[in-house]
Each structure stands twice: as C-alpha cells, then as structure tokens.
C-alpha atoms as a PDB file:
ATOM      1  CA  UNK A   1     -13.059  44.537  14.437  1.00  0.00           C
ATOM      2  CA  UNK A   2     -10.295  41.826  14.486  1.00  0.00           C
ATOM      3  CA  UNK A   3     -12.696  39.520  17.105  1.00  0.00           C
ATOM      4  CA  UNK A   4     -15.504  39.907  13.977  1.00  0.00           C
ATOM      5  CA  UNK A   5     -13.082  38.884  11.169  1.00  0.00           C
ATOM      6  CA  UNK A   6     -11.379  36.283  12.941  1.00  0.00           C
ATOM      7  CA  UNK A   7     -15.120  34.666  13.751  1.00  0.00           C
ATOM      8  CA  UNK A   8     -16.445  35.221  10.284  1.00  0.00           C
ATOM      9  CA  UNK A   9     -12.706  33.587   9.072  1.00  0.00           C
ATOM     10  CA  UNK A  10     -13.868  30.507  11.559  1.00  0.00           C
ATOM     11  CA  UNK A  11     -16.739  30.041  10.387  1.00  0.00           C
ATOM     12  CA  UNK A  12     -15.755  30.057   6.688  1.00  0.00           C
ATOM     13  CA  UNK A  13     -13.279  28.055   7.544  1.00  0.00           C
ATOM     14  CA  UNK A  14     -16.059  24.787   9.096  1.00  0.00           C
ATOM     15  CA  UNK A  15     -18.330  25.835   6.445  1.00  0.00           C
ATOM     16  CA  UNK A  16     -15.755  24.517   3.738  1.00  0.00           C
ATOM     17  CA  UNK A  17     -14.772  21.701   5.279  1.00  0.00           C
ATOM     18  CA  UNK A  18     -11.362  23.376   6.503  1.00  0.00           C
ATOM     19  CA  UNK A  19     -11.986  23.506  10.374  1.00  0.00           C
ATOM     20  CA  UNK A  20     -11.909  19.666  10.563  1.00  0.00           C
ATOM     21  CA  UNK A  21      -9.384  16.964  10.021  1.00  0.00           C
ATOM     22  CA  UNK A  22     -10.939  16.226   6.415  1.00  0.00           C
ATOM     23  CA  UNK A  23     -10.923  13.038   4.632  1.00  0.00           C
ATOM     24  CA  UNK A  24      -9.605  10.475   6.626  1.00  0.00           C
ATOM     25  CA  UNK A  25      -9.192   7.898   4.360  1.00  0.00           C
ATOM     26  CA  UNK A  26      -5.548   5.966   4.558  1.00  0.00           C
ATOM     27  CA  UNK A  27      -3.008   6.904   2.421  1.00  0.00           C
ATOM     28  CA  UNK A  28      -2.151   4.167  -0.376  1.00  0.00           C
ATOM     29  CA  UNK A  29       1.170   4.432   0.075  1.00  0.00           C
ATOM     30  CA  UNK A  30       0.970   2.967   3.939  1.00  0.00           C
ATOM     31  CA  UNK A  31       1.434  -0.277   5.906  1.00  0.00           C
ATOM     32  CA  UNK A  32      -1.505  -2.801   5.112  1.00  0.00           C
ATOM     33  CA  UNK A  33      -2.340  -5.778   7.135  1.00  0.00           C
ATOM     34  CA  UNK A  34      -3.857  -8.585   5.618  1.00  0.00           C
ATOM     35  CA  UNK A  35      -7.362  -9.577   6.960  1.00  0.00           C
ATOM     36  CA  UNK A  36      -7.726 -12.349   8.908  1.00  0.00           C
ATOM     37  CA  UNK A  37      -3.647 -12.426   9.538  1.00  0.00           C
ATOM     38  CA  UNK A  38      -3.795 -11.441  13.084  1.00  0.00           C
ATOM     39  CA  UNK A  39      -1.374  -9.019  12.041  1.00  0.00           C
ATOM     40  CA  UNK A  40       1.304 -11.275  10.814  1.00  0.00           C
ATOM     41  CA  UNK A  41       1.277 -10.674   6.958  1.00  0.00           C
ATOM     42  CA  UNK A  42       1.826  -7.257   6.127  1.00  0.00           C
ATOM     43  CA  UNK A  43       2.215  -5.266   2.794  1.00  0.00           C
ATOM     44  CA  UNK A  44       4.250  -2.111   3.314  1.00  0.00           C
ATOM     45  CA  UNK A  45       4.239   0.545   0.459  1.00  0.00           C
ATOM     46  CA  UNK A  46       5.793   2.862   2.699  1.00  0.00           C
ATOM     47  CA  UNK A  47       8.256   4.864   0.229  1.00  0.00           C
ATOM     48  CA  UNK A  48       6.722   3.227  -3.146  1.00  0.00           C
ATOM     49  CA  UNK A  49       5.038   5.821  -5.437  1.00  0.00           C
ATOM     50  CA  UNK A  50       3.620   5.872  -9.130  1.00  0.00           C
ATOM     51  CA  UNK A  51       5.824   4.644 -11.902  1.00  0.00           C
ATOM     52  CA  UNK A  52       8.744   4.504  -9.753  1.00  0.00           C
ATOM     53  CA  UNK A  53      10.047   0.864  -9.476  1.00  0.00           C
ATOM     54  CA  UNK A  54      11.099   0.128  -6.140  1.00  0.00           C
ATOM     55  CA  UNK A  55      12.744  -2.809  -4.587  1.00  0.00           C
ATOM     56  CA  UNK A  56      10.018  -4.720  -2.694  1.00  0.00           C
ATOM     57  CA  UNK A  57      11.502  -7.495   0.015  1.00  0.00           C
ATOM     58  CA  UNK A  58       9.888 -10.368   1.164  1.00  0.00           C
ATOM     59  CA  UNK A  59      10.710 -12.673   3.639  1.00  0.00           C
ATOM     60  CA  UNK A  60       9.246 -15.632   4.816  1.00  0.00           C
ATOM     61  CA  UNK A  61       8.764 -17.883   7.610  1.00  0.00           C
ATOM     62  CA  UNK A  62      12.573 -19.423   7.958  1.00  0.00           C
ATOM     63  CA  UNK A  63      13.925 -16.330   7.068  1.00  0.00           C
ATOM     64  CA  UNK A  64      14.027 -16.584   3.238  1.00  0.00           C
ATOM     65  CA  UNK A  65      13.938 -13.675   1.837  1.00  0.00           C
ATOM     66  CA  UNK A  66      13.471 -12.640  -2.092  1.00  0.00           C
ATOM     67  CA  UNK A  67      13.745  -8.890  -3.668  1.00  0.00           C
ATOM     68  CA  UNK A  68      11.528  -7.779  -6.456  1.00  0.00           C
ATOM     69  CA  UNK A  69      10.549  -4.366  -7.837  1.00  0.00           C
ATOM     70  CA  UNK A  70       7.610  -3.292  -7.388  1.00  0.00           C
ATOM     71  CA  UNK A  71       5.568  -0.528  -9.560  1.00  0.00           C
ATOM     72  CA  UNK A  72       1.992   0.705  -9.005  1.00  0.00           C
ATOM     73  CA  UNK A  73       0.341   3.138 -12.131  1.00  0.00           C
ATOM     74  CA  UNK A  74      -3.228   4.570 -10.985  1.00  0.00           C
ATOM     75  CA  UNK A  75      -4.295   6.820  -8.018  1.00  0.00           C
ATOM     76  CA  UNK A  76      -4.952   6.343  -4.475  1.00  0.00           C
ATOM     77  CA  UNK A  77      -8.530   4.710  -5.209  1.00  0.00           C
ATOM     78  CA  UNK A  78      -7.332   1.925  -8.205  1.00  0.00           C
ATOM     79  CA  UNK A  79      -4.813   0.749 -10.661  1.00  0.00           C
ATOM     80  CA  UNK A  80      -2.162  -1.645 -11.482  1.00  0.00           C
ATOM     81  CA  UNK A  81       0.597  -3.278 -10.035  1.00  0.00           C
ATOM     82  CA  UNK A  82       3.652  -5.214 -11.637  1.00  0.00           C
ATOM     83  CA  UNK A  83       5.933  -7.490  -8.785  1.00  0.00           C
ATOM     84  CA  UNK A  84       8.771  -8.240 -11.262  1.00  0.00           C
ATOM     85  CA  UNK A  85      12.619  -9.400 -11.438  1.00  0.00           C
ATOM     86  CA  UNK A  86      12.087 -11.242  -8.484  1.00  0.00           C
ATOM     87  CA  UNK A  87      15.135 -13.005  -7.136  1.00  0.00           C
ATOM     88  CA  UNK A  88      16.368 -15.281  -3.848  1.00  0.00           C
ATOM     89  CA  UNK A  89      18.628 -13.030  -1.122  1.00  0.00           C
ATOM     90  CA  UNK A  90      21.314 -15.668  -1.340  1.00  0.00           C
ATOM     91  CA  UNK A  91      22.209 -16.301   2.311  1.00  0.00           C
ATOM     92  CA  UNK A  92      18.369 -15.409   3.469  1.00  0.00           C
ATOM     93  CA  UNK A  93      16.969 -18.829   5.309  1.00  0.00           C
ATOM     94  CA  UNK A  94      17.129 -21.876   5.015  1.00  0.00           C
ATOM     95  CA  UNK A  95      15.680 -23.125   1.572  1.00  0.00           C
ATOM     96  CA  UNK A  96      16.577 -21.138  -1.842  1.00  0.00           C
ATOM     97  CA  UNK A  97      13.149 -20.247  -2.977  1.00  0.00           C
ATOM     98  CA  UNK A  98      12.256 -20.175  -6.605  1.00  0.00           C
ATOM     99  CA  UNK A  99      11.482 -16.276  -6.225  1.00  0.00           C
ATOM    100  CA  UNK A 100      10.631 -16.033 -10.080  1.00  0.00           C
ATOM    101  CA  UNK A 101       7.131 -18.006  -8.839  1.00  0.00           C
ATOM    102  CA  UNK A 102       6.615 -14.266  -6.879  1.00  0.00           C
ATOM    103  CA  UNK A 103       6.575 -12.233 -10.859  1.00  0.00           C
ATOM    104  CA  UNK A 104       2.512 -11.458 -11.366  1.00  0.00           C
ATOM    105  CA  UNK A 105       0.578  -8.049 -11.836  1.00  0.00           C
ATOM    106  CA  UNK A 106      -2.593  -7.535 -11.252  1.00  0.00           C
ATOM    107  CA  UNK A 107      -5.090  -4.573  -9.931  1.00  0.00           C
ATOM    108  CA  UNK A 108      -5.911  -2.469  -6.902  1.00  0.00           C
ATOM    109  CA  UNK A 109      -8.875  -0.746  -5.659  1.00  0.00           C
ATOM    110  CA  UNK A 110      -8.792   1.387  -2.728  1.00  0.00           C
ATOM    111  CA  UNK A 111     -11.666   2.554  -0.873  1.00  0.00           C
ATOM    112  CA  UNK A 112     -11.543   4.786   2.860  1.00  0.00           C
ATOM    113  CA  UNK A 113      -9.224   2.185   4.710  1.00  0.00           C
ATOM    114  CA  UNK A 114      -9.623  -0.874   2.461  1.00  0.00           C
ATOM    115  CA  UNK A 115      -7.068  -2.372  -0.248  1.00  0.00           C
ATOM    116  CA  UNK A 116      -7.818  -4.621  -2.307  1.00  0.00           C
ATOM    117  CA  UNK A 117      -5.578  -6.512  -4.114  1.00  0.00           C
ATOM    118  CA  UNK A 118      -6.615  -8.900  -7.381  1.00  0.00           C
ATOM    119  CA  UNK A 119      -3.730 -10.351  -9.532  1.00  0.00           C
ATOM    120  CA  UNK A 120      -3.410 -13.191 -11.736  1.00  0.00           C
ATOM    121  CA  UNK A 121      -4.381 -16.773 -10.269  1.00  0.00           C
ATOM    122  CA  UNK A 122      -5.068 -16.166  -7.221  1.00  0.00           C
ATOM    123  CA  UNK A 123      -8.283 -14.701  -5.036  1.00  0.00           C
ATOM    124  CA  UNK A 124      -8.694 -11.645  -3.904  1.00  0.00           C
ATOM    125  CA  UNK A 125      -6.735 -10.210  -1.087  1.00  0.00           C
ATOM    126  CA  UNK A 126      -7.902  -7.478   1.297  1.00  0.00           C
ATOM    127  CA  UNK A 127      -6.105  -5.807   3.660  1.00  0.00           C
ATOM    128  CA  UNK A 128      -6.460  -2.962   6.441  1.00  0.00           C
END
C-alpha cells in the first residue's frame, strides 16, 4: 500500500511540474555581468530589494569609488530604477569624481537570464 501511494505521490508530483528543478530563470536580485565586459564590469544587486533604498558602491579603475542609493519598484521581469544621492568616498583613488554625474533612473526588463537596463541618455545595457 505505502509502495502504491508513494508512486502515485511521484508521479503527481512530475505531472505538476514539482519533481524538477522548475523555472530556472536568475533571480533579479543577483550578480550581473555586463556583455561584452569579459567579466570586468559587474552590477551586483545582491541584498537590494523593492522600495528599499540601498547604498550602491562603485568604484572605478584607480580606485575611486562613489556611494549612491539605489531603489528598484517592479517585479523580477521589469520596472524602474532610481541611482540617487550619489557622492565621492573621500580618500577612494586618485581623482575626486563628480559622483552627482552617476544620479539617473531609468527601466529594467528581465527575461530568463537577461537584464536589461535603459536609463536616461545613454544606450541600452545588457547584462548576464
């Protein structure tokens, strides 16, 4: 009896979709690498969720650095981003940057293990 409910269990289970991994589409909230970057630019939302402002670092090539806050408002497959109150890491590099340049918002679409990014004055970005 238990041998016949645990197969009729198993195969409910593949028939719904539950005996396999599922969707396997990347989270949102992940590290990104930009196409064509041979890995060296990277977007990491790691830890940033929906509505929640988060500080967002960037650093570039000498070592300057500037922090903004970051907010996304949407879902995992589109929405909208703000980079805001973006400021230089005093000490960070070489060169103070004029981090206020960095301030935009813009849109995302997200599709299986694609992001792309559109904001104001600039191209498209996509990243995997």
């Amino acid at each position: 009896m238990n041998n016949v409910f645990i197969l009729l269990l198993s195969t409910l289970l593949i028939a719904c979709g539950g005996g396999s991994d599922g969707d396997k589409s990347k989270n949102l909230f992940s590290l990104w690498v930009l196409d064509g970057s041979d890995g060296d630019v990277r977007l990491d939302l790691e830890g940033v969720g929906y509505d929640e402002p988060k500080d967002y670092v960037m650093t570039f090539e000498d070592g300057s650095s500037c922090t903004c806050q970051l907010s996304l408002n949407g879902s995992q497959s589109e929405g909208t981003y703000i980079l805001n109150y973006c400021s230089f890491d005093y000490g960070s590099g070489n060169t103070e940057l004029n981090c206020n340049a960095l301030n935009q918002m813009g849109t995302y679409t997200k599709t299986h293990d694609t992001l792309t990014i559109d904001g104001a004055g600039h191209s498209s970005e996509v990243y995997h």
